[in-house]
N, C-alpha and C. Protein backbone atom coordinates (compact mmCIF):
# COMPACT_ATOMS: atom_id res chain seq x y z
N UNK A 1 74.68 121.65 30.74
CA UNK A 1 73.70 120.65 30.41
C UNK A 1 73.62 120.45 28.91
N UNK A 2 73.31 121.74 28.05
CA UNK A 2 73.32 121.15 26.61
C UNK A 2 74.95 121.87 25.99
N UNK A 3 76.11 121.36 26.61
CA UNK A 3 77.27 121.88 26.03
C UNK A 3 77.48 121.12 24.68
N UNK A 4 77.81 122.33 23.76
CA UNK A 4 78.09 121.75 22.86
C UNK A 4 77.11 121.66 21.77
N UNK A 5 76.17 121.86 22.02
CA UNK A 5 74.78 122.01 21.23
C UNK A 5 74.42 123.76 20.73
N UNK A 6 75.17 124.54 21.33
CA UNK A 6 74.94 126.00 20.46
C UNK A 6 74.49 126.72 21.54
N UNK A 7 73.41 127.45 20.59
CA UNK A 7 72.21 127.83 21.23
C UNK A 7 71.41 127.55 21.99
N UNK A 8 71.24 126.03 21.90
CA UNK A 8 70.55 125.79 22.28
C UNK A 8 70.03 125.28 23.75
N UNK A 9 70.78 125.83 24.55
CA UNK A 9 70.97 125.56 26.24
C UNK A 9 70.26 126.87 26.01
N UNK A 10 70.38 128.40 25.76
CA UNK A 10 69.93 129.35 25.58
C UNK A 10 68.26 129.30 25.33
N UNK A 11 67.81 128.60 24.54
CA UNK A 11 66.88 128.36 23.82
C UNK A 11 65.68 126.95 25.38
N UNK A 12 66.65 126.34 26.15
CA UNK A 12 66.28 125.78 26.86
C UNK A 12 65.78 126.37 27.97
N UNK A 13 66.73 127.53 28.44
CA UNK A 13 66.51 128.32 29.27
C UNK A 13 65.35 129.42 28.75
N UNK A 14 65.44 129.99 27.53
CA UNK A 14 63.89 130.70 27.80
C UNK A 14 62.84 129.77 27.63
N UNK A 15 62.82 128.87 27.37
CA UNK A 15 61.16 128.18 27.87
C UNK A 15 61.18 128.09 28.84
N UNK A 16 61.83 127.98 30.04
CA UNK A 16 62.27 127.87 31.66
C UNK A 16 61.73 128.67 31.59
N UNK A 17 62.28 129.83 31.29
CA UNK A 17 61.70 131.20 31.72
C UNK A 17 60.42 131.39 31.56
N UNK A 18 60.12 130.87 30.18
CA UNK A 18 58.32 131.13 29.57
C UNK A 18 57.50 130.28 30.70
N UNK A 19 57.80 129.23 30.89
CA UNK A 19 56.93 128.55 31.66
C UNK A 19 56.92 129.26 33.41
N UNK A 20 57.91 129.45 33.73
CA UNK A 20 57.85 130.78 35.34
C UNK A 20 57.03 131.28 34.85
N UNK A 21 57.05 132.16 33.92
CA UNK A 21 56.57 133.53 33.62
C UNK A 21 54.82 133.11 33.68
N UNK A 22 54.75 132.08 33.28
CA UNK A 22 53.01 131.23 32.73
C UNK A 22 52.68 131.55 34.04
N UNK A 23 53.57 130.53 35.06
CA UNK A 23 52.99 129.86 35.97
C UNK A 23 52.84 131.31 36.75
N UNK A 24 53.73 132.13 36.79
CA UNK A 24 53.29 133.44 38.12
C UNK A 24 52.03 134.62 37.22
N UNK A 25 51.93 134.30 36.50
CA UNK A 25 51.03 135.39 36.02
C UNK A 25 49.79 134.70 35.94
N UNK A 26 49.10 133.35 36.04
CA UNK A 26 48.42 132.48 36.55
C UNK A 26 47.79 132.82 38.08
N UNK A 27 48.85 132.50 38.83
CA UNK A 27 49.36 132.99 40.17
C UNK A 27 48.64 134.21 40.21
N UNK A 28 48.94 135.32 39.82
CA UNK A 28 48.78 136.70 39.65
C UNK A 28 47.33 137.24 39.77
N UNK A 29 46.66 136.40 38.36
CA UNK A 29 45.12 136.90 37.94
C UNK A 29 44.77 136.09 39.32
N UNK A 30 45.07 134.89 39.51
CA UNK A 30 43.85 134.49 40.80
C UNK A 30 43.85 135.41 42.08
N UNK A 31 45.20 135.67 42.47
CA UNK A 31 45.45 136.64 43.40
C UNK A 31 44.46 138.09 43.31
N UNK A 32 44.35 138.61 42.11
CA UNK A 32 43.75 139.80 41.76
C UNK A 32 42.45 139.42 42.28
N UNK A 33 41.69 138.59 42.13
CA UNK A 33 40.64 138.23 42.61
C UNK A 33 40.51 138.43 44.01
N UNK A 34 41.54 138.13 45.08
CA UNK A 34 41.16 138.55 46.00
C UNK A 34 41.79 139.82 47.25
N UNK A 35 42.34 140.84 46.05
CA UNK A 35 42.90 141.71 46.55
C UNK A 35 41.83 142.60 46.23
N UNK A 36 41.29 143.26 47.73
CA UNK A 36 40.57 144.59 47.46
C UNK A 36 41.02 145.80 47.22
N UNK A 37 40.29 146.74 47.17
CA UNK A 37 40.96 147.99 46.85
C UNK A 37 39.55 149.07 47.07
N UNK A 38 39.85 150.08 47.93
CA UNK A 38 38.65 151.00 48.13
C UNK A 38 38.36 152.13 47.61
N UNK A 39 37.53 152.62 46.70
CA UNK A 39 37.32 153.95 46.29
C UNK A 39 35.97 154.68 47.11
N UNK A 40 36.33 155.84 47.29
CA UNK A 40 35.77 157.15 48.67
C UNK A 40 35.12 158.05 47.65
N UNK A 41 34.45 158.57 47.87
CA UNK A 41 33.63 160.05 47.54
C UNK A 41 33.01 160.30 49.13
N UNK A 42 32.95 161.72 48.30
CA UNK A 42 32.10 162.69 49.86
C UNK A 42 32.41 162.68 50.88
N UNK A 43 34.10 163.04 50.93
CA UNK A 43 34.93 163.10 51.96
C UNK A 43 34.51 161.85 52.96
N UNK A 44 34.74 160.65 52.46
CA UNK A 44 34.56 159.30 53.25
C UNK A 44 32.96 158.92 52.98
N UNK A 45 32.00 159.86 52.84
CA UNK A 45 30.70 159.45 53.39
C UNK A 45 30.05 157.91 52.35
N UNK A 46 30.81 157.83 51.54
CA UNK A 46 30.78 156.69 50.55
C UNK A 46 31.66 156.10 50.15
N UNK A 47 31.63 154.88 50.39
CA UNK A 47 32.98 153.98 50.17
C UNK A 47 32.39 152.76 49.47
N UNK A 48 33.28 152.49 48.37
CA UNK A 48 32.94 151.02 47.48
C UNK A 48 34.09 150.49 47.73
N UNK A 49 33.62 149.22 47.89
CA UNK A 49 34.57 148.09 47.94
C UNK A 49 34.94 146.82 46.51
N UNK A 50 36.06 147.01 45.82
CA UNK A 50 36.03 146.28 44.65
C UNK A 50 37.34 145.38 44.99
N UNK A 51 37.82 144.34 43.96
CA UNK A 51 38.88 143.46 44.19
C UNK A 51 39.37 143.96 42.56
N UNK A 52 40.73 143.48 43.05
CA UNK A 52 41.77 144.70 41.60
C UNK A 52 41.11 144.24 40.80
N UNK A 53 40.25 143.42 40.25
CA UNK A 53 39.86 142.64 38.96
C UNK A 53 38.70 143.66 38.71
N UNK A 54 38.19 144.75 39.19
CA UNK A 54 37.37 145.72 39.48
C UNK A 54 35.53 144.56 40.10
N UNK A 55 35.87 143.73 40.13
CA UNK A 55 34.45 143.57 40.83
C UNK A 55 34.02 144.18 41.83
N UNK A 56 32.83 144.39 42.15
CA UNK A 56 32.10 145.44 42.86
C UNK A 56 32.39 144.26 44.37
N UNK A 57 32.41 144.53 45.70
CA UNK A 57 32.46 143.36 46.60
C UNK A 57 30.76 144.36 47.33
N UNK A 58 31.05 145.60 47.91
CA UNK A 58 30.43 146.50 49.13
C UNK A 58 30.14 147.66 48.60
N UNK A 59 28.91 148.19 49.30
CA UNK A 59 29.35 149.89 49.09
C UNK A 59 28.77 149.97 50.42
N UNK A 60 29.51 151.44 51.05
CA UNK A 60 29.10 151.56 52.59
C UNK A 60 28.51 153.24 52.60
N UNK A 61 27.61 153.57 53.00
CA UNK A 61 27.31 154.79 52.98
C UNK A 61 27.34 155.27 54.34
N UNK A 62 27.60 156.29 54.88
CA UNK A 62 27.13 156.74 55.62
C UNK A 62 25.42 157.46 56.03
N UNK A 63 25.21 156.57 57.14
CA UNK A 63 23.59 157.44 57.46
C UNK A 63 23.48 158.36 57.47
N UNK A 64 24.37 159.65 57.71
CA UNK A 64 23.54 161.15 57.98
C UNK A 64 23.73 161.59 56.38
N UNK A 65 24.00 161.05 55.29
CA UNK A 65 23.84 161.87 53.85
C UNK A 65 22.33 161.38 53.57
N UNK A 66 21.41 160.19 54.36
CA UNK A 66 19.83 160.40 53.82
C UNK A 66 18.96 161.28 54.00
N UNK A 67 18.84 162.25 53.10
CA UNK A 67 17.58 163.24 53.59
C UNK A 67 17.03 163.33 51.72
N UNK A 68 15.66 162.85 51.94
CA UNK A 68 14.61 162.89 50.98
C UNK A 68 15.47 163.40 49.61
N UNK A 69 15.55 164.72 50.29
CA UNK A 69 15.91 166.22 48.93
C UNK A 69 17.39 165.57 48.08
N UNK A 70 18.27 165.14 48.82
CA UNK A 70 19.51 165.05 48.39
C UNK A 70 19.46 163.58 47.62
N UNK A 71 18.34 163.13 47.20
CA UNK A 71 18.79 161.73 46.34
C UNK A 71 19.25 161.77 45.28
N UNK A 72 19.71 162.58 44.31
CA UNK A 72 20.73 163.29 43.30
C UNK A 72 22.11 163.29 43.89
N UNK A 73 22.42 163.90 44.78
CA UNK A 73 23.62 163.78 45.42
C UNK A 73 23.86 162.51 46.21
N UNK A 74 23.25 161.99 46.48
CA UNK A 74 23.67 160.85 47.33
C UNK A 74 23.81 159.42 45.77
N UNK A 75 23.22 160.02 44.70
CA UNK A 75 23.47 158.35 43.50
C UNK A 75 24.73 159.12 43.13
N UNK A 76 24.89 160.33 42.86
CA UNK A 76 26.28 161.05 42.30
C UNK A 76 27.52 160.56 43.47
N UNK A 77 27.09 160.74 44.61
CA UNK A 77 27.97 160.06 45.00
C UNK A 77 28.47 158.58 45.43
N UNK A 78 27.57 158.00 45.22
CA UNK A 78 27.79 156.27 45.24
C UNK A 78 28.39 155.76 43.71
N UNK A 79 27.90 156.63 42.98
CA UNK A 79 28.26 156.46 41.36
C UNK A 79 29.96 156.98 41.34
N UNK A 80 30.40 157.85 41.99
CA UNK A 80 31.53 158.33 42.01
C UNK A 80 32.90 157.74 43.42
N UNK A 81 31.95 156.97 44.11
CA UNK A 81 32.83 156.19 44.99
C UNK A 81 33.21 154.55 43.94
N UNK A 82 31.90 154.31 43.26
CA UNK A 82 32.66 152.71 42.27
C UNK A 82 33.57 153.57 41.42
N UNK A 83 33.16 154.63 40.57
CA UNK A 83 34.41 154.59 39.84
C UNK A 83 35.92 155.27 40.62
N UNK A 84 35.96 155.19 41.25
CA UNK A 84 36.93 155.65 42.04
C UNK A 84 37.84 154.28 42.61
N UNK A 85 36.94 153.45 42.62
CA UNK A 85 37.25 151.72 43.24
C UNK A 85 37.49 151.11 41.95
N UNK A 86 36.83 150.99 40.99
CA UNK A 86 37.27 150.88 39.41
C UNK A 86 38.78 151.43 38.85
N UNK A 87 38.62 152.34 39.35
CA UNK A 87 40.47 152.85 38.94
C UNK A 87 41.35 152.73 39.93
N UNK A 88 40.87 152.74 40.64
CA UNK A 88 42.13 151.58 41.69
C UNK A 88 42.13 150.56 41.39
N UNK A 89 41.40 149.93 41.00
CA UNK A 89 41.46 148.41 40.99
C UNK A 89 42.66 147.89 39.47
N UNK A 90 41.87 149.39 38.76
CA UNK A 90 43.06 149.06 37.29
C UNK A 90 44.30 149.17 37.73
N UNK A 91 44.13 150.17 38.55
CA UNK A 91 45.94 150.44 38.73
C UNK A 91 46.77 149.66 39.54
N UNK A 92 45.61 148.87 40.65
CA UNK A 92 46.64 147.64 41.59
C UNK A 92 47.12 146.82 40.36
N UNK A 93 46.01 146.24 39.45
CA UNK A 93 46.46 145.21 38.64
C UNK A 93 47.62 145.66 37.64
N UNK A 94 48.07 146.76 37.45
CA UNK A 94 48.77 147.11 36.78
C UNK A 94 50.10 147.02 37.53
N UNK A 95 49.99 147.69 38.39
CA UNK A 95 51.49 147.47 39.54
C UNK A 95 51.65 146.28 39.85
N UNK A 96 51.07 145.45 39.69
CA UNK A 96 50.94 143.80 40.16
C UNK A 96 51.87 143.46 39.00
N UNK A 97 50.96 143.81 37.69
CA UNK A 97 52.03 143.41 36.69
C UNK A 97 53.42 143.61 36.82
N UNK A 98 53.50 144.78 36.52
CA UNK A 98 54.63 145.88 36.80
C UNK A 98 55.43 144.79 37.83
N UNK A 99 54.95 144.25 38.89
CA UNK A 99 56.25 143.89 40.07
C UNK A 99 56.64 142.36 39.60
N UNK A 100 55.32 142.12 39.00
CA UNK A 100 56.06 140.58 38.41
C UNK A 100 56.91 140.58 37.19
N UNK A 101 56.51 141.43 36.40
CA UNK A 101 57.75 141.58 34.91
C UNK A 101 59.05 141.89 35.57
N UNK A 102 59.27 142.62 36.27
CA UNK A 102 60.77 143.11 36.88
C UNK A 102 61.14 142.26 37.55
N UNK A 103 60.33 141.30 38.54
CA UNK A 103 60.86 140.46 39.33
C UNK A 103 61.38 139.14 38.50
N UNK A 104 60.92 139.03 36.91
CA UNK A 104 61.70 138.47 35.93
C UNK A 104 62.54 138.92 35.22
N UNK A 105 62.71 139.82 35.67
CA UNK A 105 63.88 140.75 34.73
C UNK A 105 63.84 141.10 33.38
N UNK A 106 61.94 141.28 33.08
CA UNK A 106 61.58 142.03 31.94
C UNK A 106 60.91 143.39 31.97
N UNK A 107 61.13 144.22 31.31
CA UNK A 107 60.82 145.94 30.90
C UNK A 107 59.56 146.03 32.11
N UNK A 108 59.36 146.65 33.13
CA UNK A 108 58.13 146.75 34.03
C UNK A 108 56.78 147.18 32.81
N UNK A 109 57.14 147.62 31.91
CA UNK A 109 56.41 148.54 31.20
C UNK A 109 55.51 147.52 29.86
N UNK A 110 56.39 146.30 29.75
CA UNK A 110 55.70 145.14 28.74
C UNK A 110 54.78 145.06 28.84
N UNK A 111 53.97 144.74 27.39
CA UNK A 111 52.67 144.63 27.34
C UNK A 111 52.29 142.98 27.05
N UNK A 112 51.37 142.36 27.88
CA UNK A 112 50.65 141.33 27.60
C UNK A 112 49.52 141.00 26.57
N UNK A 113 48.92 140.37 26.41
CA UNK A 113 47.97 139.98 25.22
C UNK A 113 46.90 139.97 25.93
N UNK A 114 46.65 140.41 27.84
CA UNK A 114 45.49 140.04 28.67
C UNK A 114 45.00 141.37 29.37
């Protein structure tokens, strides 16, 4: 297509590329939005529900951890089921990255500006 011009077929082709790259990582963040991801404490008895973007969606407790005495343990553990859903959520979005840089055939490991 640009024979004869240099570089510059080269130079044509990575904006090709830049603009894929726009358009799936676009793609990507909206997707993150609606991929959940669950973090557990208290051997199941608490479960938060977040989407990789870490928004909070649920938290589910189980009924037999209510008893008066244990309301220390029962916020320790609702407090320790979000962050548990919080770092999953970093790490889907990170592997998300991770599968789209390689699936362009750049370093899985590149860093973005986002």
């Amino acid at each position: 297509m640009f024979k004869g011009l240099g570089g510059l077929g080269d130079m044509a082709k990575m904006m090709k590329s830049a603009q894929e790259l726009q358009v799936k990582m676009a793609q990507m963040q909206e997707d993150l939005h609606t991929i959940t991801v669950e973090g557990v404490s208290g051997a199941g008895l608490v479960k938060a529900t977040a989407t990789a973007k870490g928004e909070l969606k649920s938290i589910d407790i189980d009924p037999s951890i209510f008893n008066g005495s244990d309301k220390e343990v029962v916020e320790d553990l609702i407090l320790a089921a979000i962050k548990d859903a919080q770092a999953k959520a970093r790490q889907r979005e990170a592997d998300e990255m991770s599968a789209l840089t390689t699936s362009l055939g750049l370093p899985p490991d590149i860093k973005f500006p986002f």
